[in-house]
C-alpha atoms as a PDB file:
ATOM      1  CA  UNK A   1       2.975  28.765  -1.068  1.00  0.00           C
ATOM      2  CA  UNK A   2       3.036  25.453   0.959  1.00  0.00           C
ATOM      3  CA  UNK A   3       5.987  24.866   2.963  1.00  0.00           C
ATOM      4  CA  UNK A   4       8.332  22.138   1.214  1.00  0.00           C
ATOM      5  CA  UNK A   5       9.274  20.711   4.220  1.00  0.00           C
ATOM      6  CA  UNK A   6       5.293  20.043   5.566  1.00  0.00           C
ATOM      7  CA  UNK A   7       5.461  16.024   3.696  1.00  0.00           C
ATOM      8  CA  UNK A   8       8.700  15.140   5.049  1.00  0.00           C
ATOM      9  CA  UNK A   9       7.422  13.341   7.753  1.00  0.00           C
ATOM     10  CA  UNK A  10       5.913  10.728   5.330  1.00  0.00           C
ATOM     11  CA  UNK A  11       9.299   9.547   4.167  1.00  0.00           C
ATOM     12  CA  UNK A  12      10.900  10.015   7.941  1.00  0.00           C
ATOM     13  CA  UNK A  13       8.375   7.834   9.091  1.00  0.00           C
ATOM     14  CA  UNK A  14       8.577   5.220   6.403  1.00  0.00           C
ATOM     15  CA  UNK A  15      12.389   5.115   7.115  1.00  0.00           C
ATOM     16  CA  UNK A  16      12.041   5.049  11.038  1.00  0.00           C
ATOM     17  CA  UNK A  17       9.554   2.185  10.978  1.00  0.00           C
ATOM     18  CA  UNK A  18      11.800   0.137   8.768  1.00  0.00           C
ATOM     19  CA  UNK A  19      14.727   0.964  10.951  1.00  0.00           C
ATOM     20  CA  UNK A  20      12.663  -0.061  14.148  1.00  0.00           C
ATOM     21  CA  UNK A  21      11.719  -3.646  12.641  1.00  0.00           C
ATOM     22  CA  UNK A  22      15.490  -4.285  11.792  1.00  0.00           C
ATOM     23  CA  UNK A  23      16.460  -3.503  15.608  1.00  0.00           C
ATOM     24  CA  UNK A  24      13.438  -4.925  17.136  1.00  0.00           C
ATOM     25  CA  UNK A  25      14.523  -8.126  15.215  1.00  0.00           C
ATOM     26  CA  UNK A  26      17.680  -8.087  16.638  1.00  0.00           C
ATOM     27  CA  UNK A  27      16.933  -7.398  20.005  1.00  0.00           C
ATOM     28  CA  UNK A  28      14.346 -10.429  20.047  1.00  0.00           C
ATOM     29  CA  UNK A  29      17.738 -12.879  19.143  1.00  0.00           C
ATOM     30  CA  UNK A  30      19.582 -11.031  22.091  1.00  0.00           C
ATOM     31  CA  UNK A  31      16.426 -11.778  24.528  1.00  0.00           C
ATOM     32  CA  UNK A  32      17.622 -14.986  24.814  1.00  0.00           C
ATOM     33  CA  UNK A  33      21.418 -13.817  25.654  1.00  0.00           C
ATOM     34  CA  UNK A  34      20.827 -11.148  27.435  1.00  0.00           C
ATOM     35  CA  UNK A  35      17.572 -11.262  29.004  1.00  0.00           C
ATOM     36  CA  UNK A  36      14.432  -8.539  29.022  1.00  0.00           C
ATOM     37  CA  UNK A  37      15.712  -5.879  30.372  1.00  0.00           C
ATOM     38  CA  UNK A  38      19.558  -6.258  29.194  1.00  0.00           C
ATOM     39  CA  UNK A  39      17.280  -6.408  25.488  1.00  0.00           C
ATOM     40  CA  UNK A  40      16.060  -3.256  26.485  1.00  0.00           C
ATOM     41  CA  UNK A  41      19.672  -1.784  27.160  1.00  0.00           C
ATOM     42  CA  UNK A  42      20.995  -2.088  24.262  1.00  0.00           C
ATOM     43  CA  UNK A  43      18.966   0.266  22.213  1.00  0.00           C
ATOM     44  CA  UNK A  44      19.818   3.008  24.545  1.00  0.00           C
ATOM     45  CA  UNK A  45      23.456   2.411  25.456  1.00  0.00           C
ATOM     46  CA  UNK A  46      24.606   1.271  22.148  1.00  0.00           C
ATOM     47  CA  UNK A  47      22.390   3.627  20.542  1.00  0.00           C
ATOM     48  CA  UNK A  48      23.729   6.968  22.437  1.00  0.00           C
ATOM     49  CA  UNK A  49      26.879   7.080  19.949  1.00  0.00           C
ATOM     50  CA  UNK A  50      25.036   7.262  16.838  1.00  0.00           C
ATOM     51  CA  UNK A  51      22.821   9.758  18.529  1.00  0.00           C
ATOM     52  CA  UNK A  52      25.625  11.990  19.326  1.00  0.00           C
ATOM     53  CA  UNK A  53      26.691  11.318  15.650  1.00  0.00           C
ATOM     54  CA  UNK A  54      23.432  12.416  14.184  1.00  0.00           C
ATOM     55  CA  UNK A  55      23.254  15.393  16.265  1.00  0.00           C
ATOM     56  CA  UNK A  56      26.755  16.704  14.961  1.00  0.00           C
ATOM     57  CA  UNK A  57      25.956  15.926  11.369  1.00  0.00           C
ATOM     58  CA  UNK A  58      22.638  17.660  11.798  1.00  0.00           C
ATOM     59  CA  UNK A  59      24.173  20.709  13.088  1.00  0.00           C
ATOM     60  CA  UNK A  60      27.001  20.608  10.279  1.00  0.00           C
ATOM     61  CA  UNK A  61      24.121  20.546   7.514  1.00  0.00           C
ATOM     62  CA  UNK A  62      22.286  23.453   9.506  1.00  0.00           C
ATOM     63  CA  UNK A  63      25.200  25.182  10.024  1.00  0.00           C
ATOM     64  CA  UNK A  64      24.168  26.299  13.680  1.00  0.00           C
ATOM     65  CA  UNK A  65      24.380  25.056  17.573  1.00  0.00           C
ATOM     66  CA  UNK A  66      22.011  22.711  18.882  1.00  0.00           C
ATOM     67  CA  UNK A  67      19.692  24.516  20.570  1.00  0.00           C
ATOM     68  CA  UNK A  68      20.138  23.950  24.522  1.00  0.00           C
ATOM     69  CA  UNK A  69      16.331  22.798  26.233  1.00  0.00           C
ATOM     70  CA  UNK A  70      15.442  25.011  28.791  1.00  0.00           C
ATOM     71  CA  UNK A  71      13.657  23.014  32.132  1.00  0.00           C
ATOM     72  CA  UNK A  72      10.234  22.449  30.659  1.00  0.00           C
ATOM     73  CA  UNK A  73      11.547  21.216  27.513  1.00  0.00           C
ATOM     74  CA  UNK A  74      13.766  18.740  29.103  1.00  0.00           C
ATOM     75  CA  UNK A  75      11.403  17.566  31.526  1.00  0.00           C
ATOM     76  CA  UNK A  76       9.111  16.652  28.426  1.00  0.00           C
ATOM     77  CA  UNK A  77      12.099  14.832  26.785  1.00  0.00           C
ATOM     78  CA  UNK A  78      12.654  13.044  30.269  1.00  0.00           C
ATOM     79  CA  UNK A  79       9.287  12.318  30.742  1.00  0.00           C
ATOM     80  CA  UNK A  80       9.425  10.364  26.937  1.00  0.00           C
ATOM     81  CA  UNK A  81      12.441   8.886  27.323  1.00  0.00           C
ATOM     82  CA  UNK A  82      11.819   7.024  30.938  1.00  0.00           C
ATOM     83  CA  UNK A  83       8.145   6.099  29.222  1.00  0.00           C
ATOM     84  CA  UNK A  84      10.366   4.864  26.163  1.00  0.00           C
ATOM     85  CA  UNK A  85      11.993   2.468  28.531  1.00  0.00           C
ATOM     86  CA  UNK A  86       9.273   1.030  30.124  1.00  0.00           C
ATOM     87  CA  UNK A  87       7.431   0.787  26.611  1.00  0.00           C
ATOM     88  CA  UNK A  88      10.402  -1.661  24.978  1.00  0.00           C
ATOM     89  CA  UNK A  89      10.614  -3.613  28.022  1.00  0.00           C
ATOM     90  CA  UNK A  90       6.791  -4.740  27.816  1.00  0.00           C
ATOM     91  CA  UNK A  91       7.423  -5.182  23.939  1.00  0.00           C
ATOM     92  CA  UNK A  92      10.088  -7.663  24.668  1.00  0.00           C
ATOM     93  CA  UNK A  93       8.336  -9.376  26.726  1.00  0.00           C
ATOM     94  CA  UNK A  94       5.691  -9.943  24.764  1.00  0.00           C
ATOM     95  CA  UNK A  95       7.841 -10.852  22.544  1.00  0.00           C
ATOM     96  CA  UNK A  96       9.110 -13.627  24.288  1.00  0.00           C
ATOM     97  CA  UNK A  97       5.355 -15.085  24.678  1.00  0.00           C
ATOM     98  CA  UNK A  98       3.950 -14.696  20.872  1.00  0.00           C
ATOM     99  CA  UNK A  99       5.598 -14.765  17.312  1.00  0.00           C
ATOM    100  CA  UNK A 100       7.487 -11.891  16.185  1.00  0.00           C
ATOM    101  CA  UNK A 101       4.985  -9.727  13.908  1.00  0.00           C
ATOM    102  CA  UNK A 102       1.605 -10.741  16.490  1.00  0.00           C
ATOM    103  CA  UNK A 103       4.115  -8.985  19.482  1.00  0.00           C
ATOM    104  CA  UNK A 104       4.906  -5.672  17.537  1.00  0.00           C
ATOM    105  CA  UNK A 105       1.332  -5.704  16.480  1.00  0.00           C
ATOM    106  CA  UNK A 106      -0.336  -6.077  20.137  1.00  0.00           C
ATOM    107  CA  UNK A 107       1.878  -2.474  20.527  1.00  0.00           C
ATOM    108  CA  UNK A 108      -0.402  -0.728  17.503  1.00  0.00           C
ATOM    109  CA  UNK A 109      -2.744   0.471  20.129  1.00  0.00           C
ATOM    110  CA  UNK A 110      -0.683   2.605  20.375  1.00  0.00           C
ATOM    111  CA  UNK A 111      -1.800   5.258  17.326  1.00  0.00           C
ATOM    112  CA  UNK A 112      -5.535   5.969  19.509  1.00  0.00           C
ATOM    113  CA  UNK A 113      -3.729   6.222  22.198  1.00  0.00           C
ATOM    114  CA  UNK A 114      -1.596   9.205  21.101  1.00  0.00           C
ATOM    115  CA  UNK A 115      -4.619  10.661  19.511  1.00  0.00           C
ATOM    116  CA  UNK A 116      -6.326  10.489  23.008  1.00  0.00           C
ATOM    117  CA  UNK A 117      -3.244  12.021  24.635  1.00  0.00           C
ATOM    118  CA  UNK A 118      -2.359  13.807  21.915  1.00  0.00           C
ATOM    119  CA  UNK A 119      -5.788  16.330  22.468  1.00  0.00           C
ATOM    120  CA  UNK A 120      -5.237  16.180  26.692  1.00  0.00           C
ATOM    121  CA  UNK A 121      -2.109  16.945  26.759  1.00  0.00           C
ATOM    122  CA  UNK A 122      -1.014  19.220  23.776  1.00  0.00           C
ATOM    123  CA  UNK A 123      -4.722  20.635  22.445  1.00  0.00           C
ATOM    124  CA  UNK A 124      -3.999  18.808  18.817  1.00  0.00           C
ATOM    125  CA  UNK A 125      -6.847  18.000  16.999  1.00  0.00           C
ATOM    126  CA  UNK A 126      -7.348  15.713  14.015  1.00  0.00           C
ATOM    127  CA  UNK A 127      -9.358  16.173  11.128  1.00  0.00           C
ATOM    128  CA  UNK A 128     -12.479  13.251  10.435  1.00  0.00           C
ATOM    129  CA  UNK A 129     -10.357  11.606   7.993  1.00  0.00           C
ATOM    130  CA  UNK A 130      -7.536  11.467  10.307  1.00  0.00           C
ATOM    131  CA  UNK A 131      -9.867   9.621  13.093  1.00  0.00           C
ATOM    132  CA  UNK A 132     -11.104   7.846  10.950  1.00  0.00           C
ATOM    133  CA  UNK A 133      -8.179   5.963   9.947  1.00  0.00           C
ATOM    134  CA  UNK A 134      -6.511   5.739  13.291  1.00  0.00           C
ATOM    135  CA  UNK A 135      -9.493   3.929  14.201  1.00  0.00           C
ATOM    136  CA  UNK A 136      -9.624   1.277  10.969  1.00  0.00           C
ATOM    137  CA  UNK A 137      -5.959   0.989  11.094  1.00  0.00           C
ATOM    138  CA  UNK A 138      -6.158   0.118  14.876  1.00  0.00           C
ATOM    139  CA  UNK A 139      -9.214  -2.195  14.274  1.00  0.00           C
ATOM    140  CA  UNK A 140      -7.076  -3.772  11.318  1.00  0.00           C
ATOM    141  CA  UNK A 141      -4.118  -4.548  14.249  1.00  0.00           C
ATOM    142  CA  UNK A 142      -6.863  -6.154  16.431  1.00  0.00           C
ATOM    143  CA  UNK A 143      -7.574  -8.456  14.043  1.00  0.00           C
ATOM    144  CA  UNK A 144      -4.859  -9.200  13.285  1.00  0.00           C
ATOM    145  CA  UNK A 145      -3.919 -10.278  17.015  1.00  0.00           C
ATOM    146  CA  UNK A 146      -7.188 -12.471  16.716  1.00  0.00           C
ATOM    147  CA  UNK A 147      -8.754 -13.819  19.998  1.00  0.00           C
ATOM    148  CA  UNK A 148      -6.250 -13.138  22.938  1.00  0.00           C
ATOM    149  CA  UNK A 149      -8.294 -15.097  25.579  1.00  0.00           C
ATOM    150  CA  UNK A 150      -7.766 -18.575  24.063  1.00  0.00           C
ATOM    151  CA  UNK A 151      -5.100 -19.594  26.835  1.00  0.00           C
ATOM    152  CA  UNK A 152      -3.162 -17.489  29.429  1.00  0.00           C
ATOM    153  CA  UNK A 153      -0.089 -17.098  27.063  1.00  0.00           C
ATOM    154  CA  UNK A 154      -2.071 -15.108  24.593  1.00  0.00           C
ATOM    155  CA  UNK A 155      -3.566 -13.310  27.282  1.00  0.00           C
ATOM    156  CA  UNK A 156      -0.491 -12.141  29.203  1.00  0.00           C
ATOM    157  CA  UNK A 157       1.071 -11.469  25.568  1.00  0.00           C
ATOM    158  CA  UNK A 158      -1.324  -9.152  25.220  1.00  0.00           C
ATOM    159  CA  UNK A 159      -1.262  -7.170  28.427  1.00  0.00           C
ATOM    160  CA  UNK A 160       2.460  -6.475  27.864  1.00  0.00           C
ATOM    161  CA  UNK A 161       1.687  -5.192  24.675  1.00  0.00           C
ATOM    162  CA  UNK A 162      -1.376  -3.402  24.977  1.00  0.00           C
ATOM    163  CA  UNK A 163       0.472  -1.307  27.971  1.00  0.00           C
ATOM    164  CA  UNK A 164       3.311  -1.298  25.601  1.00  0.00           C
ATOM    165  CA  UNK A 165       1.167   0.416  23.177  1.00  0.00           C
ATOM    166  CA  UNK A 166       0.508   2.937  25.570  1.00  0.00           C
ATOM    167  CA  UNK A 167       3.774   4.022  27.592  1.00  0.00           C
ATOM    168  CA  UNK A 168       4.868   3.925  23.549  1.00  0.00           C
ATOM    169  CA  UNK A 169       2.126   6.645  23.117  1.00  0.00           C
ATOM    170  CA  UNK A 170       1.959   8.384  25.917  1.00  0.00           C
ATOM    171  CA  UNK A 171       6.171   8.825  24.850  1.00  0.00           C
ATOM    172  CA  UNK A 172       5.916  10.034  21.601  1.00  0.00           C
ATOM    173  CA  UNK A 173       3.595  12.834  22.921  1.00  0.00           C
ATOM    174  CA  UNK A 174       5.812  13.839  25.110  1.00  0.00           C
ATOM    175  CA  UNK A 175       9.084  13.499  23.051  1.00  0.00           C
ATOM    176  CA  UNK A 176       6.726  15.895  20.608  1.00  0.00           C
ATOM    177  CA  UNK A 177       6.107  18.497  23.336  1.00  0.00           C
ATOM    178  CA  UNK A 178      10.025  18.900  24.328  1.00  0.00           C
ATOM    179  CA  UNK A 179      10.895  19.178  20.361  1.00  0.00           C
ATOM    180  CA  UNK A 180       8.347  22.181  19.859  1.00  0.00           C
ATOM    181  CA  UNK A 181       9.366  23.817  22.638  1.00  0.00           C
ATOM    182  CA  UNK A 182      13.310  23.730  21.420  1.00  0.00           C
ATOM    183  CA  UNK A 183      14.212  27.283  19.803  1.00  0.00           C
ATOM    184  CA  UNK A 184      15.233  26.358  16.624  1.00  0.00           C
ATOM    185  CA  UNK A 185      13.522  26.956  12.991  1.00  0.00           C
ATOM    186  CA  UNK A 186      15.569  23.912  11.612  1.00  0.00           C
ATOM    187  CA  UNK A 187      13.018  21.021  12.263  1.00  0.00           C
ATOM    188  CA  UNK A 188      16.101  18.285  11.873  1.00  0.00           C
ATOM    189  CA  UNK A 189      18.403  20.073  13.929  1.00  0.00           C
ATOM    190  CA  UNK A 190      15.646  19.732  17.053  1.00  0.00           C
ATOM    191  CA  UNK A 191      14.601  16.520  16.444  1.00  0.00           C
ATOM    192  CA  UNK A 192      18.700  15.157  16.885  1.00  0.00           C
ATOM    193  CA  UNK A 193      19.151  17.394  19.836  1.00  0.00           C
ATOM    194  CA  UNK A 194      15.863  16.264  21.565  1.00  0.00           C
ATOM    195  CA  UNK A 195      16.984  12.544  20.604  1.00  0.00           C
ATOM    196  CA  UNK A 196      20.746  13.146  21.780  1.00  0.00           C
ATOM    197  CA  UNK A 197      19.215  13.951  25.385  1.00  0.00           C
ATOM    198  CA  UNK A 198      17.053  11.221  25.280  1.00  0.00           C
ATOM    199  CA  UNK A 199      19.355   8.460  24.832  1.00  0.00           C
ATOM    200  CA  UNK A 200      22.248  10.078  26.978  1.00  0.00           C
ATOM    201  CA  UNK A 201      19.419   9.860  29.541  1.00  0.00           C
ATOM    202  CA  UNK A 202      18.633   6.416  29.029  1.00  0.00           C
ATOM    203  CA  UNK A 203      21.858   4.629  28.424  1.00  0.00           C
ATOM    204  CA  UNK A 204      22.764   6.495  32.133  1.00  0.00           C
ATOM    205  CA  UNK A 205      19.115   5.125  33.714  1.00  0.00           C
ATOM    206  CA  UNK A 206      19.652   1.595  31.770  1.00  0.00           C
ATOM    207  CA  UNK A 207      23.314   1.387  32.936  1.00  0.00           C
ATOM    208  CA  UNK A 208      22.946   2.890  36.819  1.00  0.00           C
ATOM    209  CA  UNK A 209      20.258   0.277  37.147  1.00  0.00           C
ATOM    210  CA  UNK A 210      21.662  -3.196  35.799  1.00  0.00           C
ATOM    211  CA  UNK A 211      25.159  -2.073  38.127  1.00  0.00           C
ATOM    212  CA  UNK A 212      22.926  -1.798  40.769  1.00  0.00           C
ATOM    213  CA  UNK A 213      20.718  -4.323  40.530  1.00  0.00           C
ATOM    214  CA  UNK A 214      22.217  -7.080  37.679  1.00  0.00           C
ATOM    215  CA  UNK A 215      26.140  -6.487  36.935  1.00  0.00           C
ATOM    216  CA  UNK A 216      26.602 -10.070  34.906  1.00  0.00           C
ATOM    217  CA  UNK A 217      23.700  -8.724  32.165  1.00  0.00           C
ATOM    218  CA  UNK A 218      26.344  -5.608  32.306  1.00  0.00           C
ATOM    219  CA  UNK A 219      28.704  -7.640  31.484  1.00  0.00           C
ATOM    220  CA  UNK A 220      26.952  -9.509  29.038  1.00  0.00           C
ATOM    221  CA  UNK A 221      26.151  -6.614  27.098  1.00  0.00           C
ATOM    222  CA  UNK A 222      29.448  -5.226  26.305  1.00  0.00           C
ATOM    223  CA  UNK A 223      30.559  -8.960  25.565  1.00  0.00           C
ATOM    224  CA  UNK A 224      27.647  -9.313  22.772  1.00  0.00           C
ATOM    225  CA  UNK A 225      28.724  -5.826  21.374  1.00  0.00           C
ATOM    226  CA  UNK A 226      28.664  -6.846  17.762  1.00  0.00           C
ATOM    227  CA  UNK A 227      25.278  -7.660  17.494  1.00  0.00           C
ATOM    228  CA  UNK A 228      24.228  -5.146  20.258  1.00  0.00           C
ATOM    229  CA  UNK A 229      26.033  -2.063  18.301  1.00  0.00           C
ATOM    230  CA  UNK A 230      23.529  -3.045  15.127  1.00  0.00           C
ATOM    231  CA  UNK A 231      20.590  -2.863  17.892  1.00  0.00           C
ATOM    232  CA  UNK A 232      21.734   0.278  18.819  1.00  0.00           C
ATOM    233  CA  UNK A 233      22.645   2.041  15.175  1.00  0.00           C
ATOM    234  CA  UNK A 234      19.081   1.150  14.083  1.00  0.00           C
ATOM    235  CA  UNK A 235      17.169   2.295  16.598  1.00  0.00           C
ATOM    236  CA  UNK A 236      19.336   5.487  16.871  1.00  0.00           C
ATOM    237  CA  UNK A 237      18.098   5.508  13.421  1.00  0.00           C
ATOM    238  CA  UNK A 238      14.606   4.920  13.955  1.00  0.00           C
ATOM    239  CA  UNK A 239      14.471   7.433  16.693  1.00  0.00           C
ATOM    240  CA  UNK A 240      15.750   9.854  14.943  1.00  0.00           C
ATOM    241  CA  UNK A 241      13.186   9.544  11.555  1.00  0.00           C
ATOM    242  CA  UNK A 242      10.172   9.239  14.837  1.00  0.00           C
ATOM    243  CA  UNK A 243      11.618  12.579  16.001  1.00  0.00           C
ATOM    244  CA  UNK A 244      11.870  14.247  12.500  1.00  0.00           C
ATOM    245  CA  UNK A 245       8.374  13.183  12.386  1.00  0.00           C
ATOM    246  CA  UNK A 246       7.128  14.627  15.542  1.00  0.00           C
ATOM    247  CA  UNK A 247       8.856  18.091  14.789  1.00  0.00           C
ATOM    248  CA  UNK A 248       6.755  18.261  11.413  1.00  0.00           C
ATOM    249  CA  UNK A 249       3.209  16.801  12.258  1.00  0.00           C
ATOM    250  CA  UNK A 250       1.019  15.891  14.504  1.00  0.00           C
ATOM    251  CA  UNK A 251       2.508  12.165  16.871  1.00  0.00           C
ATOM    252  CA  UNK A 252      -0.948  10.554  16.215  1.00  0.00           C
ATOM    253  CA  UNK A 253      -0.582  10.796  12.019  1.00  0.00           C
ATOM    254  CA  UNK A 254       2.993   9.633  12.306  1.00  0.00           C
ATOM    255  CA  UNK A 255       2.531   6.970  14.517  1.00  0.00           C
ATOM    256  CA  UNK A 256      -0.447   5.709  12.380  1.00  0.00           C
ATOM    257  CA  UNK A 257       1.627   5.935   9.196  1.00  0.00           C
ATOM    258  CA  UNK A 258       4.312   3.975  11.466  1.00  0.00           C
ATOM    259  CA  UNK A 259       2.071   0.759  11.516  1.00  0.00           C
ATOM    260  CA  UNK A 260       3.957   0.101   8.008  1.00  0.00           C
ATOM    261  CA  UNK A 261       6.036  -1.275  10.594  1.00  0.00           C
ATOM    262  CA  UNK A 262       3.796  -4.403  10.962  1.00  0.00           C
ATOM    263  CA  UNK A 263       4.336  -5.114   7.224  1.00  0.00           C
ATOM    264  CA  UNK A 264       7.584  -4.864   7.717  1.00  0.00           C
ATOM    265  CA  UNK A 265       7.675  -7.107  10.533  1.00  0.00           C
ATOM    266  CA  UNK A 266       5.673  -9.619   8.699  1.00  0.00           C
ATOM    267  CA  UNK A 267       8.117 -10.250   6.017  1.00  0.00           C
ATOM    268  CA  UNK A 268      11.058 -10.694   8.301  1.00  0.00           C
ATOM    269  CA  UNK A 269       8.293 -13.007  10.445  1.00  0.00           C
ATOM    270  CA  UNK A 270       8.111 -14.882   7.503  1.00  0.00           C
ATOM    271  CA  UNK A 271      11.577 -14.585   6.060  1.00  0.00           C
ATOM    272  CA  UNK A 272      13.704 -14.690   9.136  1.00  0.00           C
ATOM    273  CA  UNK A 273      11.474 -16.461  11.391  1.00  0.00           C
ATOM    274  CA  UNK A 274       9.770 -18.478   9.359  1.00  0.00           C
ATOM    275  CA  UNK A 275       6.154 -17.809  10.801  1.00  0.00           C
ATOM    276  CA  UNK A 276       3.006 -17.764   8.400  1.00  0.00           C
ATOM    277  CA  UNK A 277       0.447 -15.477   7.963  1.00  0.00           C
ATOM    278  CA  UNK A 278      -2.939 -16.519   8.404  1.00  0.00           C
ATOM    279  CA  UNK A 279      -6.350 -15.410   6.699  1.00  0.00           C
ATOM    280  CA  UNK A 280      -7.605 -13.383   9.092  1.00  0.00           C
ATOM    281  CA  UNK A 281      -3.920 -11.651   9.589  1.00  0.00           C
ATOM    282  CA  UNK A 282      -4.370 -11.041   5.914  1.00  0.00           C
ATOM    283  CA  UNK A 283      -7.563  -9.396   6.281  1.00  0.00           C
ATOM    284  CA  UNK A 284      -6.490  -6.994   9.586  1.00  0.00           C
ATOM    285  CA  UNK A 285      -4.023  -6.121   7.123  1.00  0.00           C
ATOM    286  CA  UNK A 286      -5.896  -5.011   4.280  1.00  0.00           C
ATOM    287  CA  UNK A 287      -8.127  -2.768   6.970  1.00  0.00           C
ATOM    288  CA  UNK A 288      -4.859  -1.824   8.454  1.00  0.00           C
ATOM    289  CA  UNK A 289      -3.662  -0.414   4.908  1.00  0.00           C
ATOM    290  CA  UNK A 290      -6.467   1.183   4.367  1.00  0.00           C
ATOM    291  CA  UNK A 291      -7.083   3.369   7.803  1.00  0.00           C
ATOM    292  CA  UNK A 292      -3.018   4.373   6.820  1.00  0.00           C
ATOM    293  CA  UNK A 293      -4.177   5.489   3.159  1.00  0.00           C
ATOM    294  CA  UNK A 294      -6.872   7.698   4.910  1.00  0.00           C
ATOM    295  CA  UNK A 295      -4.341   9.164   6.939  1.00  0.00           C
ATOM    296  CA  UNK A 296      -2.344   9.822   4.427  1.00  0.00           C
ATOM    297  CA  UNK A 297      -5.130  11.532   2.164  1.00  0.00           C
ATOM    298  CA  UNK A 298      -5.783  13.714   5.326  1.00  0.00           C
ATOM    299  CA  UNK A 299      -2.521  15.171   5.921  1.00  0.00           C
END
């Protein structure tokens, strides 16, 4: 009998990616308050709470102790959450140079890339379906970006987030490592303790750093904490339906199915932003859709 639990990733992923385009829409208002990297903060330091939150309410529904990483699965979870860092910092900034929905879609490299490092690093391999949609569903985000050479703003848009899409990769692999390697049967229960680490790890880098090196965006960010604690609560959010993913499949199928993130995106593009989608945007889409469908049917 299948497992019940082996889909569960579909609807974790769904949620995360929704999650993810509220907070990245956030964060791109507090760019301009708060700069790049005091943008990048926010997610971790505001987001550490709601971490610790999940990871108790996990561990009430399991009705067991978070399982405590041992050095190698830490220094997996380490490894994501410093890449993790770097990986929202170039998003932001590209961010700053294109619309909204073209900068989160410049990032959807990111699915071949975790397939790539995905097969190096942990020995997973895909079925033909499965590659086969990674690639259409990456070609479909090309195309969408269109022709990034016209002019150097395009082309340094998409440098940031073509390197975005691959620190975000090269994370998620990792962050999928140090979850297997947590002793506990309860999939939820290591996916909130891996993400509790992470962002206690981050928020401690994030803040160690700006005291150091920029104390007024310190500042800053505790002043804007209304809007910054709704950065942080959805991508504590996101993380954690990412991480629930990762414990149940393989990081290049969820992060694939995670492009529904650049649908989302483009409806609050065109809601909140009030940016229009152009022909050839609709057509990257439509090949987009369909690589995720064949993902889907592969699973």
């Amino acid at each position: 009998m299948a497992d019940p639990t082996s889909l569960l990733w579909i609807p974790a992923t769904l949620a995360a990616a929704a999650a993810q385009t509220a907070r990245n829409a956030m964060q791109r208002h507090l760019t301009a308050v708060l700069g790049t990297v005091g943008a990048t903060a926010v997610r971790f330091v505001y987001g550490f709470p709601f971490g610790l939150a999940l990871l108790a309410l996990a561990a009430f529904l399991a009705g067991a102790a978070p399982p405590l990483p041992d050095a190698e699965s830490l220094a997996w979870i380490a490894g994501g959450a410093l890449l993790q860092i770097l990986a929202t910092a170039l998003m932001l900034a590209a961010m700053r140079l294109k619309s909204f929905a073209l900068a989160v879609a410049y990032t959807k490299s990111e699915p071949v890339m975790v397939a790539i490092f995905g097969f190096v690093v942990l020995a997973e391999r895909l079925p033909g379906m499965a590659l086969a949609g990674i690639a259409a569903a990456t070609a479909g985000v090309i195309a969408m970006s269109g022709n990034p050479w016209r002019n150097g703003v395009d082309l340094r848009a998409t440098l940031f987030g073509a390197s975005a899409g691959a620190a975000f990769g090269l994370s998620a692999v990792c962050y999928r490592g140090g979850i297997l390697l947590l002793e506990t049967p309860v999939f939820f229960l290591a996916a909130t303790t891996a993400l509790a680490w992470a962002l206690g790890l981050q928020a401690t880098a994030m803040i160690l750093w700006l005291r150091w090196r920029d104390p007024g965006t310190l500042a800053k960010i505790f002043a804007e904490w209304r809007k910054s604690l709704f950065a942080g609560g959805m991508g504590a959010l996101a993380s954690a339906g990412w991480f629930c993913g990762f414990a149940l499949a393989p990081a290049a199928l969820v992060r694939t199915l995670g492009l529904a993130e650049v649908v989302f995106s483009l409806l609050v593009g065109r809601n909140v932003f009030k940016q229009s989608l152009a022909a050839r945007e609709a057509w990257g889409l439509a090949l987009m859709l369909a690589g995720v469908a064949a993902v889907l049917l592969a699973a």
